[in-house]
N, C-alpha and C. Protein backbone atom coordinates (compact mmCIF):
# COMPACT_ATOMS: atom_id res chain seq x y z
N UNK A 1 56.29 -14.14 66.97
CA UNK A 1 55.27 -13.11 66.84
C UNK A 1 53.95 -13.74 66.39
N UNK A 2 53.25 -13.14 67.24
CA UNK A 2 51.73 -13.80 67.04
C UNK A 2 51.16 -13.23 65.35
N UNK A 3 50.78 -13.76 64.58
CA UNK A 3 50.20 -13.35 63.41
C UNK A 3 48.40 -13.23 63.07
N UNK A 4 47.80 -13.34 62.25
CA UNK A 4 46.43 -14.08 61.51
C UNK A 4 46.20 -15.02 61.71
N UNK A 5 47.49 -15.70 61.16
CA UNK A 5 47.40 -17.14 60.70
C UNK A 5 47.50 -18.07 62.45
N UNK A 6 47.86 -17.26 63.45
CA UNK A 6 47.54 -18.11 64.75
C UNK A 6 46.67 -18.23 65.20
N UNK A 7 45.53 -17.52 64.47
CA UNK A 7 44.34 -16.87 65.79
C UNK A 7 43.24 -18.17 64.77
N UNK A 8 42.71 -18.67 65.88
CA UNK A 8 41.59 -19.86 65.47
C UNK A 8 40.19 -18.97 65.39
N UNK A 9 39.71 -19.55 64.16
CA UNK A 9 38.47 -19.04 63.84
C UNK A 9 37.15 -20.19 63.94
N UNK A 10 36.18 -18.92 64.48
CA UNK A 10 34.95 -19.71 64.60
C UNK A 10 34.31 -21.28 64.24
N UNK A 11 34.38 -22.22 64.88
CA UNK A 11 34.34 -23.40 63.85
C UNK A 11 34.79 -24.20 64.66
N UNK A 12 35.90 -23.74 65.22
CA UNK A 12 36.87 -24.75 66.02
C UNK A 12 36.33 -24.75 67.34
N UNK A 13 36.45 -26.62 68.02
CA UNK A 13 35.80 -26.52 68.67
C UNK A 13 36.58 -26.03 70.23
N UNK A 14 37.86 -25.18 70.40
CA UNK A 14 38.03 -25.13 71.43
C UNK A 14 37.14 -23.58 71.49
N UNK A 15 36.74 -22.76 70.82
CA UNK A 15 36.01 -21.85 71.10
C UNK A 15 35.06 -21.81 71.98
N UNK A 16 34.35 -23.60 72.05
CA UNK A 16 33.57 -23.09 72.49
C UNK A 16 33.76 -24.15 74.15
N UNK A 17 34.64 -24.44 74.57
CA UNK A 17 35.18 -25.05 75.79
C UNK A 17 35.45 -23.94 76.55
N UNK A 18 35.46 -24.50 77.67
CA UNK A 18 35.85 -23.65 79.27
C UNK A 18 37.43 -23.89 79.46
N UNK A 19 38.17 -23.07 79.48
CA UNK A 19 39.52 -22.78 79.61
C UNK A 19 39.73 -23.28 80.59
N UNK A 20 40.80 -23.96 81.08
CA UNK A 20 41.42 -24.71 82.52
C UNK A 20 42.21 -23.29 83.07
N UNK A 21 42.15 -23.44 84.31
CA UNK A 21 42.66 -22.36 85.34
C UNK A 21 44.11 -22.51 84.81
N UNK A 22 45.22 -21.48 85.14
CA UNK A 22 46.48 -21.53 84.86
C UNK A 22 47.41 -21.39 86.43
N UNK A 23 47.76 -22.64 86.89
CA UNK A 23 48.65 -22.60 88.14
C UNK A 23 49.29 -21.35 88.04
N UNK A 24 49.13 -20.71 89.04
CA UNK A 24 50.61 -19.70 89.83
C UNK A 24 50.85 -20.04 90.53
N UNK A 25 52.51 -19.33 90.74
CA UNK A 25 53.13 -18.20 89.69
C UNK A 25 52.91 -19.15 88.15
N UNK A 26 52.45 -18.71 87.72
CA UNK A 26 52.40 -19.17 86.37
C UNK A 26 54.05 -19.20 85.86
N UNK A 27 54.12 -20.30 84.55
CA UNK A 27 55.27 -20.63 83.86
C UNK A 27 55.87 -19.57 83.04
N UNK A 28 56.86 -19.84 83.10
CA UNK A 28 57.98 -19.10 82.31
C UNK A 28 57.18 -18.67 80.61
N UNK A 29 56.46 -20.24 80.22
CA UNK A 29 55.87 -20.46 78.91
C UNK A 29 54.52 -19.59 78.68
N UNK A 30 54.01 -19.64 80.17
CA UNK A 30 52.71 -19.15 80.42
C UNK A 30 52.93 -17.55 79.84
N UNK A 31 54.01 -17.34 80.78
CA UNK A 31 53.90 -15.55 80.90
C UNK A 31 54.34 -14.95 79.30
N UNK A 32 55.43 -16.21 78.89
CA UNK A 32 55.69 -15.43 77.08
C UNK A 32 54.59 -15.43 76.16
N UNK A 33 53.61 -16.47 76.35
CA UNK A 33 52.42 -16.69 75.50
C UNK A 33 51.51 -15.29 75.75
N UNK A 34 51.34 -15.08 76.65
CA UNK A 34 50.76 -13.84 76.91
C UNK A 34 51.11 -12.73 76.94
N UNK A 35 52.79 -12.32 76.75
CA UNK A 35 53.41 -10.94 76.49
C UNK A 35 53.24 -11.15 75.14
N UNK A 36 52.95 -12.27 74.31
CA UNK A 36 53.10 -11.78 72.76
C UNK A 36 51.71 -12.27 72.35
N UNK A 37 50.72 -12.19 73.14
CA UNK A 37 49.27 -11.88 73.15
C UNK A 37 49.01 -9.94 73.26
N UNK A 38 49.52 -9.34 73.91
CA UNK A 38 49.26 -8.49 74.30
C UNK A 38 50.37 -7.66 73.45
N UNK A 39 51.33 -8.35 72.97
CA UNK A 39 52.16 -7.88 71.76
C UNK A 39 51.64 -7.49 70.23
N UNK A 40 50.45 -8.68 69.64
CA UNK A 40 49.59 -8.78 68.96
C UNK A 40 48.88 -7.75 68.88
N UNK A 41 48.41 -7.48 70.10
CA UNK A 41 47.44 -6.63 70.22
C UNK A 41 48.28 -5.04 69.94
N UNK A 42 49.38 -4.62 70.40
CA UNK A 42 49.95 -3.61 70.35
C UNK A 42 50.09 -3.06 68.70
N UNK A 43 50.74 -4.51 68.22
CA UNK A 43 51.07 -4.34 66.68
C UNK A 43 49.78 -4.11 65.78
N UNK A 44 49.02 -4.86 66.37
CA UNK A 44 47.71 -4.71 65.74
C UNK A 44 47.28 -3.40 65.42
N UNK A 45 47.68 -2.19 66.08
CA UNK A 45 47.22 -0.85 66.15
C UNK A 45 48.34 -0.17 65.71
N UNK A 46 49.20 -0.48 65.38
CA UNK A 46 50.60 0.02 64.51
C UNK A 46 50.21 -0.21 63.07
N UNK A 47 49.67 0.95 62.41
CA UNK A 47 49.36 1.10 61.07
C UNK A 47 50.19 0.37 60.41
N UNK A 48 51.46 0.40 60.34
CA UNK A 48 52.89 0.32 59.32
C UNK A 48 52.79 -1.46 59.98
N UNK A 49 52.87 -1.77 61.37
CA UNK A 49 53.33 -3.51 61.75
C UNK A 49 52.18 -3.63 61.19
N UNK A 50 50.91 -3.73 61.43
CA UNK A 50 49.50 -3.96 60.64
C UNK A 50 49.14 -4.60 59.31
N UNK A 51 49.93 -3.73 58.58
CA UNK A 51 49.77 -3.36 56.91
C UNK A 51 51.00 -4.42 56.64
N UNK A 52 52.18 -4.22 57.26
CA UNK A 52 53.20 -5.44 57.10
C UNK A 52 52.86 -6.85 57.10
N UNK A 53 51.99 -6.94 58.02
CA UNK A 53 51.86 -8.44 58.51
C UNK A 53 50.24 -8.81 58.42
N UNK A 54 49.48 -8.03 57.79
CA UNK A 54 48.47 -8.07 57.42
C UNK A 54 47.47 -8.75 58.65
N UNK A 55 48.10 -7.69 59.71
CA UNK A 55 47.19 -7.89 61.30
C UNK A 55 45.80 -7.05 61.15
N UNK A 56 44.57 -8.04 61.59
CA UNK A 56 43.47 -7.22 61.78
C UNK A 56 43.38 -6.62 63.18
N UNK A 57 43.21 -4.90 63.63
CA UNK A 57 43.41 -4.53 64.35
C UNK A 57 42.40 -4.87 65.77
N UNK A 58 43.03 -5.35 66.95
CA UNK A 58 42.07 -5.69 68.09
C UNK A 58 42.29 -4.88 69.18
N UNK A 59 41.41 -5.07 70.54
CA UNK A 59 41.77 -4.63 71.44
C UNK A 59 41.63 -5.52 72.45
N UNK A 60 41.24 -7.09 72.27
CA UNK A 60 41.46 -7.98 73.34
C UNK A 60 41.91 -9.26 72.69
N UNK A 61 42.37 -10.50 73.20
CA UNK A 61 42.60 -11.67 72.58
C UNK A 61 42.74 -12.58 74.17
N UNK A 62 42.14 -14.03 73.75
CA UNK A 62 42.11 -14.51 75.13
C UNK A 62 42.72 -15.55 74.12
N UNK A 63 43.46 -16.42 74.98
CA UNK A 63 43.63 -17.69 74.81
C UNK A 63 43.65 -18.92 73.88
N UNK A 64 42.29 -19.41 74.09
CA UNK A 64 41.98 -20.28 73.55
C UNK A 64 41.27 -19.55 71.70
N UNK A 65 41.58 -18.40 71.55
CA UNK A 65 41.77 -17.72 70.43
C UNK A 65 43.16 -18.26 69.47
N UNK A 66 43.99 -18.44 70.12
CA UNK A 66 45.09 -18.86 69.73
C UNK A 66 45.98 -20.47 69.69
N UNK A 67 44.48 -21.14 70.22
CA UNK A 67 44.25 -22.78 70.35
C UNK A 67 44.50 -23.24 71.67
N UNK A 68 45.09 -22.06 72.45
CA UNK A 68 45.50 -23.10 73.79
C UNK A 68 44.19 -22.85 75.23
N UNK A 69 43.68 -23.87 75.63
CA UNK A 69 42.40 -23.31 76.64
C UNK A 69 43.17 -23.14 77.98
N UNK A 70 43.29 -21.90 77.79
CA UNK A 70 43.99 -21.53 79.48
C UNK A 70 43.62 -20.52 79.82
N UNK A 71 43.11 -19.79 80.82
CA UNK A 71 42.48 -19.25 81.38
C UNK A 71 43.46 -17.67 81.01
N UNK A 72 43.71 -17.08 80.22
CA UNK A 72 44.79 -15.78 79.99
C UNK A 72 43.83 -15.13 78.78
N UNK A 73 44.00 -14.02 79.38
CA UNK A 73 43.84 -12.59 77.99
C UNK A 73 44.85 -11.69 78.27
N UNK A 74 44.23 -10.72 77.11
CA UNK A 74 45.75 -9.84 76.78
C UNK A 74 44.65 -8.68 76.48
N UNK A 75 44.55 -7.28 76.82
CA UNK A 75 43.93 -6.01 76.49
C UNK A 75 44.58 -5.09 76.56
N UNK A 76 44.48 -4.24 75.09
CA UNK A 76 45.23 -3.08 75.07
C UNK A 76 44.66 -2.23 73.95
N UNK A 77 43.81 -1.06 74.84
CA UNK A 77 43.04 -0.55 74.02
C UNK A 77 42.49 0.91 75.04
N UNK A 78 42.64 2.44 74.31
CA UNK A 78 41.89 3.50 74.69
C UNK A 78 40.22 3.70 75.34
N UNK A 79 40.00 4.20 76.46
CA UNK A 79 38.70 4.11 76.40
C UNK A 79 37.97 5.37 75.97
N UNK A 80 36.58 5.93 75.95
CA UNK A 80 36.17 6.75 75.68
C UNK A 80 36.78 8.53 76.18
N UNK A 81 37.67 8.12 77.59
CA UNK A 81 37.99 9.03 78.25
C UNK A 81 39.78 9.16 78.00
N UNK A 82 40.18 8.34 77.26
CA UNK A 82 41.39 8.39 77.08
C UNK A 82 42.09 7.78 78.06
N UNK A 83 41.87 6.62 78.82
CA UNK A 83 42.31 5.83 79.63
C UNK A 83 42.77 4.72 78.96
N UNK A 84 44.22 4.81 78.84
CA UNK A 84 44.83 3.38 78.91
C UNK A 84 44.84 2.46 79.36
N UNK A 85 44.42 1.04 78.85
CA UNK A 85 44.34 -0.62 79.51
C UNK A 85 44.60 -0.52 78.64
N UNK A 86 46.18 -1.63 79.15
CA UNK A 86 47.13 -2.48 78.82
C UNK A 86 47.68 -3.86 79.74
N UNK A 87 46.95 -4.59 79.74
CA UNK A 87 46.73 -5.42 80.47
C UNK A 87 47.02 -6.81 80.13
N UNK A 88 47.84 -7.75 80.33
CA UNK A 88 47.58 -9.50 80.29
C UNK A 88 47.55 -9.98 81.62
N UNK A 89 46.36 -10.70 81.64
CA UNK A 89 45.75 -11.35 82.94
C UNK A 89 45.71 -12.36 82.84
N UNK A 90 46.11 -13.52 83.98
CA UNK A 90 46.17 -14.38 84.00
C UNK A 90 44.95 -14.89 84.99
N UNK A 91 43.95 -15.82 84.84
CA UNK A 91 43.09 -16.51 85.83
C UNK A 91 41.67 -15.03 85.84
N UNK A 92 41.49 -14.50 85.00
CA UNK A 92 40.62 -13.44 85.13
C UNK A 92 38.94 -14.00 85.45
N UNK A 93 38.66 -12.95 86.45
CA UNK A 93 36.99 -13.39 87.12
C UNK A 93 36.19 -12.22 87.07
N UNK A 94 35.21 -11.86 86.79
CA UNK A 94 34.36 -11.17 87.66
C UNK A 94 33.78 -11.40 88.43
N UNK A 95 34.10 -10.56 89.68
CA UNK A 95 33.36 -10.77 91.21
C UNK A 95 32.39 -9.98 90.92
N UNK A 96 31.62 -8.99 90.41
CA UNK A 96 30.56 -8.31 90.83
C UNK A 96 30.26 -7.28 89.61
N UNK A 97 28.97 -7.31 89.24
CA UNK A 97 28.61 -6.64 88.07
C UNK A 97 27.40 -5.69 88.36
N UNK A 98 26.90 -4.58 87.99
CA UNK A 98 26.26 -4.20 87.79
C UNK A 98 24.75 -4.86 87.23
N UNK A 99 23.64 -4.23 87.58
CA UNK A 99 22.15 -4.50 87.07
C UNK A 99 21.91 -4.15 85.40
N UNK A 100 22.22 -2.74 85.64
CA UNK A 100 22.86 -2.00 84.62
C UNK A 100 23.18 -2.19 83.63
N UNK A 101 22.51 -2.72 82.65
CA UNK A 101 23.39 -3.43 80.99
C UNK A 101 23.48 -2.33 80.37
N UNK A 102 24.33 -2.58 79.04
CA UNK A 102 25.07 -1.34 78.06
C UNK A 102 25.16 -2.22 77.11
N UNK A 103 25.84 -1.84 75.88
CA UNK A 103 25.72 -2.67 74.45
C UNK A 103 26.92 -1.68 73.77
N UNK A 104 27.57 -2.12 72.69
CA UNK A 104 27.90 -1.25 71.83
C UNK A 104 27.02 -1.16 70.56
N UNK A 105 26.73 0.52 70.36
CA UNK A 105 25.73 0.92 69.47
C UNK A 105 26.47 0.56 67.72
N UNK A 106 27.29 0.07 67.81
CA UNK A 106 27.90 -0.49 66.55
C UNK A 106 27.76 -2.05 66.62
N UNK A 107 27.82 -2.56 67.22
CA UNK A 107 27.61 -4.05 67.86
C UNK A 107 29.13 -4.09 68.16
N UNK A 108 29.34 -5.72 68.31
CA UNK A 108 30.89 -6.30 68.26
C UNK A 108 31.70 -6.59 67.42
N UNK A 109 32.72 -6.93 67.10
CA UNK A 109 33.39 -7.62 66.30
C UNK A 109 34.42 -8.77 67.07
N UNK A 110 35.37 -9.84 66.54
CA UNK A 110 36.01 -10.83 66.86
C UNK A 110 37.03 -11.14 65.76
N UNK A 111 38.16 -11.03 66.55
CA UNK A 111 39.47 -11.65 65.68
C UNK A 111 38.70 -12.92 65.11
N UNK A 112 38.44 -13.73 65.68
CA UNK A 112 38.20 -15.36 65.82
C UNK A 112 36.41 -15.49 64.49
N UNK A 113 36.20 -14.04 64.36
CA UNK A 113 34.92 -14.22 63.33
C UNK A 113 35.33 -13.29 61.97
N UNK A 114 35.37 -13.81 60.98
CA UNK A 114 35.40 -13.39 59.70
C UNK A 114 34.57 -12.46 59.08
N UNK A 115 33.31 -12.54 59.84
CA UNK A 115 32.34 -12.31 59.34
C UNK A 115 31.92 -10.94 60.07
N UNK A 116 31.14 -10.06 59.59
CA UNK A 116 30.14 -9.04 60.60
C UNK A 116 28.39 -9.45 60.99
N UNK A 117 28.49 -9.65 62.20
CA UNK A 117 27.14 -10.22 62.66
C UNK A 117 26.74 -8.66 63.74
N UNK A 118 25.73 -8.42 62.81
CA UNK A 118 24.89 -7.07 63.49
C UNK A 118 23.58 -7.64 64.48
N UNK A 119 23.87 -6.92 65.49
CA UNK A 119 23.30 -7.18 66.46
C UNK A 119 23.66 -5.98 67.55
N UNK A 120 22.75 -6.09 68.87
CA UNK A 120 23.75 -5.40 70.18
C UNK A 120 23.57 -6.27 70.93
N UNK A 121 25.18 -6.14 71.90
CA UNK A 121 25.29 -7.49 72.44
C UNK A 121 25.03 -7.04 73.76
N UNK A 122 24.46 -7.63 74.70
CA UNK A 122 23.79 -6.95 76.05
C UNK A 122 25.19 -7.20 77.19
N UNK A 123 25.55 -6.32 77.66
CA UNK A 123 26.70 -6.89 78.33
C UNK A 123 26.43 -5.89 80.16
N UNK A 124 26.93 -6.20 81.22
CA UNK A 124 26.49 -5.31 82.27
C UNK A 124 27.54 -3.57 82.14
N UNK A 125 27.05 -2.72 82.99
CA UNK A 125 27.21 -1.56 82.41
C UNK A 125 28.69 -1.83 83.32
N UNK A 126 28.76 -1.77 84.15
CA UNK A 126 29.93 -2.14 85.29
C UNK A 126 29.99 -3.60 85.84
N UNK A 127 31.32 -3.56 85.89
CA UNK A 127 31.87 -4.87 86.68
C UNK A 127 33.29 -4.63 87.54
N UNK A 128 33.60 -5.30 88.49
CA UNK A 128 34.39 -5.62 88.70
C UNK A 128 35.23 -7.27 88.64
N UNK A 129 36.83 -7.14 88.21
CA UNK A 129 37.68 -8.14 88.12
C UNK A 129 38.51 -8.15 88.62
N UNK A 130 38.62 -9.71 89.21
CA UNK A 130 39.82 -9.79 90.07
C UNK A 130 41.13 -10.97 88.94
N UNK A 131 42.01 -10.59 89.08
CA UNK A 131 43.13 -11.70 87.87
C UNK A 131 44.61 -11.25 88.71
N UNK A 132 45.50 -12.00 88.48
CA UNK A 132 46.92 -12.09 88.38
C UNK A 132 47.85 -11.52 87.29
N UNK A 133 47.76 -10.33 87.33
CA UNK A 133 48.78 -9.61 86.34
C UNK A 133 50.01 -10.26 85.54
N UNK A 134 50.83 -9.86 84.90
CA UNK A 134 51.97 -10.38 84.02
C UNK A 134 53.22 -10.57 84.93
N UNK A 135 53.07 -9.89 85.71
CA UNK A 135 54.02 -9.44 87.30
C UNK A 135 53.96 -10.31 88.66
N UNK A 136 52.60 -10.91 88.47
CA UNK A 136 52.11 -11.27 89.55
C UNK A 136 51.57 -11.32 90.36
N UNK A 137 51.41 -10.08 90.21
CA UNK A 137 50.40 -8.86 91.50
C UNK A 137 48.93 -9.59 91.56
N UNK A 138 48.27 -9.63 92.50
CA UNK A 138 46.87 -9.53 92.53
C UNK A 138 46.47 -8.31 92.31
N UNK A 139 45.45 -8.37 91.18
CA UNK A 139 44.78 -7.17 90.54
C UNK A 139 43.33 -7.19 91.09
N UNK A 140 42.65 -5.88 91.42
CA UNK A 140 41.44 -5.94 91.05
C UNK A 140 40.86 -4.55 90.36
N UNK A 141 40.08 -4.31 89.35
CA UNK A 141 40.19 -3.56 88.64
C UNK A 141 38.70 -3.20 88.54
N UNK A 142 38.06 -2.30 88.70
CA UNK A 142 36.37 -1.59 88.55
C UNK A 142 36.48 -0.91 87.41
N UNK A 143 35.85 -1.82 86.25
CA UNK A 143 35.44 -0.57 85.22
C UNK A 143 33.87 -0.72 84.78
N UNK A 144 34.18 0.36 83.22
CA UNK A 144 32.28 0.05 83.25
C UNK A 144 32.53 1.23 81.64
N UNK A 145 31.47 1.00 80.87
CA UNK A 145 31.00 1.07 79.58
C UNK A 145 31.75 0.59 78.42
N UNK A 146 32.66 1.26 77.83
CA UNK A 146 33.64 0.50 76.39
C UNK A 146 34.53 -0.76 77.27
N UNK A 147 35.33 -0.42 78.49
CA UNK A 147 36.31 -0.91 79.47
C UNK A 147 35.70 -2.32 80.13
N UNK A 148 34.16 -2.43 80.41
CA UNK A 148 33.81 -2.96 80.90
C UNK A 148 32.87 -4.55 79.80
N UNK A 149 32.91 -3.34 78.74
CA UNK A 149 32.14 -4.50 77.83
C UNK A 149 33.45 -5.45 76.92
N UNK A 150 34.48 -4.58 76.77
CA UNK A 150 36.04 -5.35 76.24
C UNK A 150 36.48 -6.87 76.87
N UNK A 151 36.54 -5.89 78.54
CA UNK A 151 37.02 -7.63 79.56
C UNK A 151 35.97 -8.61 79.45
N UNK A 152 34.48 -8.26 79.27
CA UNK A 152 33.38 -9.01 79.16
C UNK A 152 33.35 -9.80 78.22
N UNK A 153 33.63 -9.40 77.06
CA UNK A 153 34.03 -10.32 76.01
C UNK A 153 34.99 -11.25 75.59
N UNK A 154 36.11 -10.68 76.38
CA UNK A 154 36.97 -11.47 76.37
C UNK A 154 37.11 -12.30 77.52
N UNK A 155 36.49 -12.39 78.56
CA UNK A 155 36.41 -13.51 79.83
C UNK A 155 35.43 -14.12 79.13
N UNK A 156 34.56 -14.27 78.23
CA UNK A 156 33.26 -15.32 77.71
C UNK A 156 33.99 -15.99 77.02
N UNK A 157 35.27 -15.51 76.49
CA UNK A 157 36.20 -16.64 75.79
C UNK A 157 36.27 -18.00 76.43
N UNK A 158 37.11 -17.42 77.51
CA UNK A 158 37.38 -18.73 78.48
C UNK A 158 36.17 -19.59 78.65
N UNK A 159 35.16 -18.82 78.70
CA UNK A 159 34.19 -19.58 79.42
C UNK A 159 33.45 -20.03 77.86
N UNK A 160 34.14 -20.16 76.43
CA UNK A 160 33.19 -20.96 75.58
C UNK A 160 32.31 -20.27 75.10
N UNK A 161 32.37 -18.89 75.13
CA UNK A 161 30.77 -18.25 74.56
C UNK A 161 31.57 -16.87 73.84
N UNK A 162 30.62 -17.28 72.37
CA UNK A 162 30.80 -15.76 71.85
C UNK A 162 29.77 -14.92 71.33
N UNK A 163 30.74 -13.63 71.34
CA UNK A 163 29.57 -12.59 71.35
C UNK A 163 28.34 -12.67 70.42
N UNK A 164 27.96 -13.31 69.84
CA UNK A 164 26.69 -13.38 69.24
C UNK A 164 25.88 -14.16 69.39
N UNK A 165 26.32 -15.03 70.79
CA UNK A 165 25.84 -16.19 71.84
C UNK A 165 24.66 -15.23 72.65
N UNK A 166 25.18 -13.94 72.51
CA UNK A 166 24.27 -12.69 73.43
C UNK A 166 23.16 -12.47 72.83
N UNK A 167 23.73 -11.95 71.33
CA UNK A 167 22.48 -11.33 70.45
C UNK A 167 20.91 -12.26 70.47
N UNK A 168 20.31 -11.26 70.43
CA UNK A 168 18.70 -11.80 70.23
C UNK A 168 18.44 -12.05 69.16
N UNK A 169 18.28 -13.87 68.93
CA UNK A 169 17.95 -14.31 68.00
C UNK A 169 16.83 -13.81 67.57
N UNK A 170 15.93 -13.45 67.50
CA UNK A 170 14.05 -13.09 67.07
C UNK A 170 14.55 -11.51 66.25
N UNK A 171 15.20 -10.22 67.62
CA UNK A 171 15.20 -9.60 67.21
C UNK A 171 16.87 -8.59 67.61
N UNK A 172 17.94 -8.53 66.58
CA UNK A 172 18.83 -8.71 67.10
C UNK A 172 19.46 -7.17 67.47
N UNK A 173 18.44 -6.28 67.12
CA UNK A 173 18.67 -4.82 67.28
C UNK A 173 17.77 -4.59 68.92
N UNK A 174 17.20 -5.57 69.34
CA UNK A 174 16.29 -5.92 71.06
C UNK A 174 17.29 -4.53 71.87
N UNK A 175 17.04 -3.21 72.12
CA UNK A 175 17.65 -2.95 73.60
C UNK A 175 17.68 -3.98 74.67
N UNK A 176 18.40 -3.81 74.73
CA UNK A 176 18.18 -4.60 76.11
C UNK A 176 17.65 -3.56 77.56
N UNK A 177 17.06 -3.77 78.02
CA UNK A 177 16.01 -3.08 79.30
C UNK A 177 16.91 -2.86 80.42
N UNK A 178 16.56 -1.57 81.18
CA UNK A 178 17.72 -1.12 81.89
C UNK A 178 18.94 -0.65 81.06
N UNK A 179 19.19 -0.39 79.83
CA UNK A 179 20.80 -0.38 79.39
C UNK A 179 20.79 1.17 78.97
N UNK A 180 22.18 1.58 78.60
CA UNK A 180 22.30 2.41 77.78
C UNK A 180 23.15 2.11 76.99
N UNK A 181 23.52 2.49 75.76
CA UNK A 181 24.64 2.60 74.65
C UNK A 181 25.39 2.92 75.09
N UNK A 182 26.53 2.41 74.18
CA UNK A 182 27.76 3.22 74.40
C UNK A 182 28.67 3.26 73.10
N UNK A 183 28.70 4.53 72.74
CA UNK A 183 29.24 4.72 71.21
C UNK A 183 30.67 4.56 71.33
N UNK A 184 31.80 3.75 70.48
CA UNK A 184 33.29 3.59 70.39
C UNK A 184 33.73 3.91 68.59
């Protein structure tokens, strides 16, 4: 069981490396690392497993969060409309994003940061992703506002960048132009 004590914090330098692609069908090793990524994440929102194991509650975790740089996340989290994603993806991309930026009007937060860094992080309002499910399937998936800024953050994993890599240094409350909020 994934804990606290697995998840690498800010500092370390695989945070900020580009994750290596993960061969498919991905490994036997591959696919358990990521059912108990997305396990994490489940328990994480279980008040009682939570409080037991003194899990801070998430709704995404990629990879190289957990020291290994491989191209996998794990999401499992409500959206504004009551839509369930529950998701571990393996090899995740976005093919196509919106002009359209959005932010959360609370900013972000990060397993992997200790800290609260206020800011809004400019992210596109819609995207689409294409990844390899837990199953195997080729996925491709169109979302857009809480749904869309979640996978966003957590594909910048792979790619070495975190969310306050976004924020505007000068001025870190900046709308970003073209956007709208989106309250969670």
């Amino acid at each position: 069981m994934i804990t606290m004590d697995d998840i690498v914090r800010e500092g370390n330098p695989i945070l900020n490396k580009v994750a290596t692609i993960v061969p498919l069908p991905p490994s036997l090793e591959d696919k358990q690392i990521l059912e108990e990524m997305l396990q994490y994440l489940k328990n994480s929102q279980d008040e009682e497993i939570a409080q037991e194991y003194q899990l801070r509650p998430g709704v995404g975790l990629a990879a190289p969060q957990i020291g290994l740089s491989k191209r996998m996340i794990a999401l499992h989290f409500e959206d504004l409309d009551e839509k369930m994603y529950s998701y571990g993806l393996f090899n995740p991309k976005i093919i196509s994003h919106s002009v359209e930026k959005t932010y959360l009007s609370t900013g972000e937060g990060c397993l992997s940061v200790d800290r609260e860094v206020p800011g809004y992080v400019p992210r596109h309002a819609r995207i689409t992703v294409s990844a390899t499910d837990l199953d195997g399937n080729k996925v491709k998936l169109r979302l857009k506002g809480f749904a869309a800024i979640v996978f966003q953050h957590e594909i910048d994993h792979l790619n070495g960048i975190m969310f306050y890599d976004h924020i505007n240094k000068d001025d870190p409350f900046y709308e970003p132009e073209n956007s709208k909020p989106v309250d969670q």
